[in-house]
N, C-alpha and C. Protein backbone atom coordinates (compact mmCIF):
# COMPACT_ATOMS: atom_id res chain seq x y z
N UNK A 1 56.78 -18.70 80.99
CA UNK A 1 57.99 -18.94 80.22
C UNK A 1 58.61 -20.27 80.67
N UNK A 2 59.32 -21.13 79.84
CA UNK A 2 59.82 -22.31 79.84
C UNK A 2 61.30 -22.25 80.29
N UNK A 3 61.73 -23.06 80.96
CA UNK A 3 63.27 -22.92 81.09
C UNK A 3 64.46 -24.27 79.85
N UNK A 4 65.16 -24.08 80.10
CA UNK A 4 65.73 -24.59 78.72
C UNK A 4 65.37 -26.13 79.19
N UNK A 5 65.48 -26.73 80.23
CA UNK A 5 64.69 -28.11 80.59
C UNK A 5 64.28 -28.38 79.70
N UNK A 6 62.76 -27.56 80.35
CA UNK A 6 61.46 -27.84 79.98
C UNK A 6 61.58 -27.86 78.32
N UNK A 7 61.90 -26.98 77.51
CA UNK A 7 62.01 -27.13 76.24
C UNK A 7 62.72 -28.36 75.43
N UNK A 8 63.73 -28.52 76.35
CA UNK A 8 64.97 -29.88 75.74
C UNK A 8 63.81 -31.04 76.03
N UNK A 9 62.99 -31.31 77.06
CA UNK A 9 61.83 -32.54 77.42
C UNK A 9 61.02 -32.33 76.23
N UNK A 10 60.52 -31.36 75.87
CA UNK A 10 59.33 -31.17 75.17
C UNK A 10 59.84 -31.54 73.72
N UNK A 11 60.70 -31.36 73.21
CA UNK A 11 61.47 -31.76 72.08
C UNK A 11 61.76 -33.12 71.81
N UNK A 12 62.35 -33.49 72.93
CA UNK A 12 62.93 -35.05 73.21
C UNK A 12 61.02 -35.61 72.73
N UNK A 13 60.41 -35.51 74.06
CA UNK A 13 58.71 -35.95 73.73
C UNK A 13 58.27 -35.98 73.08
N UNK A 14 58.45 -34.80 72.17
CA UNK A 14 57.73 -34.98 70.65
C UNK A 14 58.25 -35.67 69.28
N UNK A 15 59.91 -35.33 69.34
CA UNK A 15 60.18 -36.38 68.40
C UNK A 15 59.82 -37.80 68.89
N UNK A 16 60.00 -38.35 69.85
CA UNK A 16 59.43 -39.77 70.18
C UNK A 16 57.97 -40.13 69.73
N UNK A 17 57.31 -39.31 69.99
CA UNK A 17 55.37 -39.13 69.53
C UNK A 17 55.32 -39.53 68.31
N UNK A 18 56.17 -38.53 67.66
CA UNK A 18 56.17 -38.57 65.66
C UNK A 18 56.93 -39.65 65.12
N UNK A 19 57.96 -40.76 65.77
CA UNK A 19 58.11 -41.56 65.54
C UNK A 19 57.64 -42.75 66.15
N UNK A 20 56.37 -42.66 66.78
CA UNK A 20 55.65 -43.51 67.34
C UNK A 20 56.51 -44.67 68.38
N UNK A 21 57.07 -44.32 68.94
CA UNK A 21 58.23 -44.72 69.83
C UNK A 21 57.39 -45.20 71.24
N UNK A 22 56.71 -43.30 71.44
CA UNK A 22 56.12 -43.05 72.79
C UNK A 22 54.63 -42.58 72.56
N UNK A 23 53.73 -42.79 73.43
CA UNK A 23 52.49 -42.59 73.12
C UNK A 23 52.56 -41.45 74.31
N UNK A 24 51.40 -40.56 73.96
CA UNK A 24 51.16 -39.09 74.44
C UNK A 24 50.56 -39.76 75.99
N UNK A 25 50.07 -40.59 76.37
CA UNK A 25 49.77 -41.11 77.86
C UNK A 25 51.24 -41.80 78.75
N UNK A 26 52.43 -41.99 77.94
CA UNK A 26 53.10 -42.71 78.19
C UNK A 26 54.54 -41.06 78.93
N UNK A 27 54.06 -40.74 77.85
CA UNK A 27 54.99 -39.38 77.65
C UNK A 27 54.33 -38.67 79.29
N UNK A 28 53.04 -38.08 79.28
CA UNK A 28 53.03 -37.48 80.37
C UNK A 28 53.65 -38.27 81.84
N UNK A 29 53.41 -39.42 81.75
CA UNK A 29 53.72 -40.03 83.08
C UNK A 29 54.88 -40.00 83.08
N UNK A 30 56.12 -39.92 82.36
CA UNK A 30 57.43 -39.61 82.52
C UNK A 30 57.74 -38.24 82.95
N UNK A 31 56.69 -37.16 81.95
CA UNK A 31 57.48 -35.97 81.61
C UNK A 31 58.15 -35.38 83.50
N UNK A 32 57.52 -35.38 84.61
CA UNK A 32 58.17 -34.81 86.14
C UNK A 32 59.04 -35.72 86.18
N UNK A 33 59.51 -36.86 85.56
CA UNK A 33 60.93 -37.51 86.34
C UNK A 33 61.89 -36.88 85.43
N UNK A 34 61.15 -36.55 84.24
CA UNK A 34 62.52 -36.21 83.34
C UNK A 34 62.90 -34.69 83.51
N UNK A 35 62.12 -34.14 84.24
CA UNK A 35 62.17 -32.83 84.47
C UNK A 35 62.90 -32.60 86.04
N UNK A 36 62.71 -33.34 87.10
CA UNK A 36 63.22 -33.50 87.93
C UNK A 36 64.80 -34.48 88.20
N UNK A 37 64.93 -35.04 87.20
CA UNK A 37 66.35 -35.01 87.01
C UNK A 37 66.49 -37.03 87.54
N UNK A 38 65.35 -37.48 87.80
CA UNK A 38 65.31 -38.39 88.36
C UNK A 38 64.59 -39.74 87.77
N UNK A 39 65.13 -39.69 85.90
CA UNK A 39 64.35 -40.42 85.42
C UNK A 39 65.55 -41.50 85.44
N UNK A 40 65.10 -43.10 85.13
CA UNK A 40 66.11 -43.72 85.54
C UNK A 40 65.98 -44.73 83.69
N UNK A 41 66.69 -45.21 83.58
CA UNK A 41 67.18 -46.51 82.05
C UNK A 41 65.97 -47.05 82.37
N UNK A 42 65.02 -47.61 83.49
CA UNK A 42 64.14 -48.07 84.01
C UNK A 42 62.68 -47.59 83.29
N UNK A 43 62.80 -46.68 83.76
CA UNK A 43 61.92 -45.41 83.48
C UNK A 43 61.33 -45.43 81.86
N UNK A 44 62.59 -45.04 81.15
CA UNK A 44 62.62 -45.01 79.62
C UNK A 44 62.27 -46.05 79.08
N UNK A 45 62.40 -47.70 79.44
CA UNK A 45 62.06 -48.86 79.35
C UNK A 45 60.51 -49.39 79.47
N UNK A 46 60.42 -48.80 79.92
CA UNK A 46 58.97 -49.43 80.63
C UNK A 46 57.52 -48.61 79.57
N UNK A 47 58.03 -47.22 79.99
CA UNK A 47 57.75 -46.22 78.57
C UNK A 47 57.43 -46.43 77.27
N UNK A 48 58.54 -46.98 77.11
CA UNK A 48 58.49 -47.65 75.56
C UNK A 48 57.84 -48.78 75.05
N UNK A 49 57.98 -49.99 76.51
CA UNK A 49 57.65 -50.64 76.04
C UNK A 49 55.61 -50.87 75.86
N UNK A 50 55.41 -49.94 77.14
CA UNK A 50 54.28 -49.91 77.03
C UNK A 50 53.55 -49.32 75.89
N UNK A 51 54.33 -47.99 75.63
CA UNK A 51 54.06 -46.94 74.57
C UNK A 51 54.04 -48.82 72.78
N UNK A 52 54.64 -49.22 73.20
CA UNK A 52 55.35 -50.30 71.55
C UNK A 52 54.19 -51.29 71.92
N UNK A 53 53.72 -51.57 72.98
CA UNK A 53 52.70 -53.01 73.36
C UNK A 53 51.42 -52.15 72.94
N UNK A 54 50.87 -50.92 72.72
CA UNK A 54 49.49 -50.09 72.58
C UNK A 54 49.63 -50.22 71.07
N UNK A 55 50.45 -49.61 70.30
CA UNK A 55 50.75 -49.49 68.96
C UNK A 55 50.45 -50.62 68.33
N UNK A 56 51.36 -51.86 68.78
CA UNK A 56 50.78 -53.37 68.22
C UNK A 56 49.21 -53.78 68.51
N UNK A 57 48.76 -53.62 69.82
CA UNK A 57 47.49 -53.62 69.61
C UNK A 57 46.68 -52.95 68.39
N UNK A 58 46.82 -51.77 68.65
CA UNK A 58 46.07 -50.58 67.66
C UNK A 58 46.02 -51.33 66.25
N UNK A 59 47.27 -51.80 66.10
CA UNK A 59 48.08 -51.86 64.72
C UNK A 59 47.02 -53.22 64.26
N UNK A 60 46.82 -54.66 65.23
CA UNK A 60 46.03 -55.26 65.09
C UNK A 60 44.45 -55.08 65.13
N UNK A 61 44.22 -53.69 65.72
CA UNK A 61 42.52 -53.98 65.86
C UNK A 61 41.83 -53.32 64.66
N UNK A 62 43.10 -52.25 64.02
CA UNK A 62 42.87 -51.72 62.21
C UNK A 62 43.10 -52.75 61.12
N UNK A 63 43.68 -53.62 61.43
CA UNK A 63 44.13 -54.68 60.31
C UNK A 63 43.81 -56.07 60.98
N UNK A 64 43.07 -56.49 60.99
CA UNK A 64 42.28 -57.67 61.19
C UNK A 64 43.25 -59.14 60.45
């Protein structure tokens, strides 16, 4: 069983996924800071931007 955390992360994670925000490799390496209470503006940044720098690739290696 999940505690309300874990559910509020898993929610947060997935809407980010479906709006292509966060990529599912980007997401796990956060998900224990965000669960441990110890994720920082830092954290979320870096996330994204990595999760936004994969997407543009992708985005270029389908559309030439």
């Amino acid at each position: 069983m999940t505690n309300p955390s874990e559910r509020l992360m898993t929610k947060i994670i997935q809407q980010l996924q479906a709006e292509q925000i966060l990529t599912e490799q980007e997401a796990n390496k956060i998900a224990g800071k965000i669960l441990s209470g110890k994720i920082r503006a830092e954290d979320w940044r870096l996330a994204i931007e990595l999760s936004m720098d994969k997407g543009d690739q992708n985005a270029e290696e389908t559309h030439p």
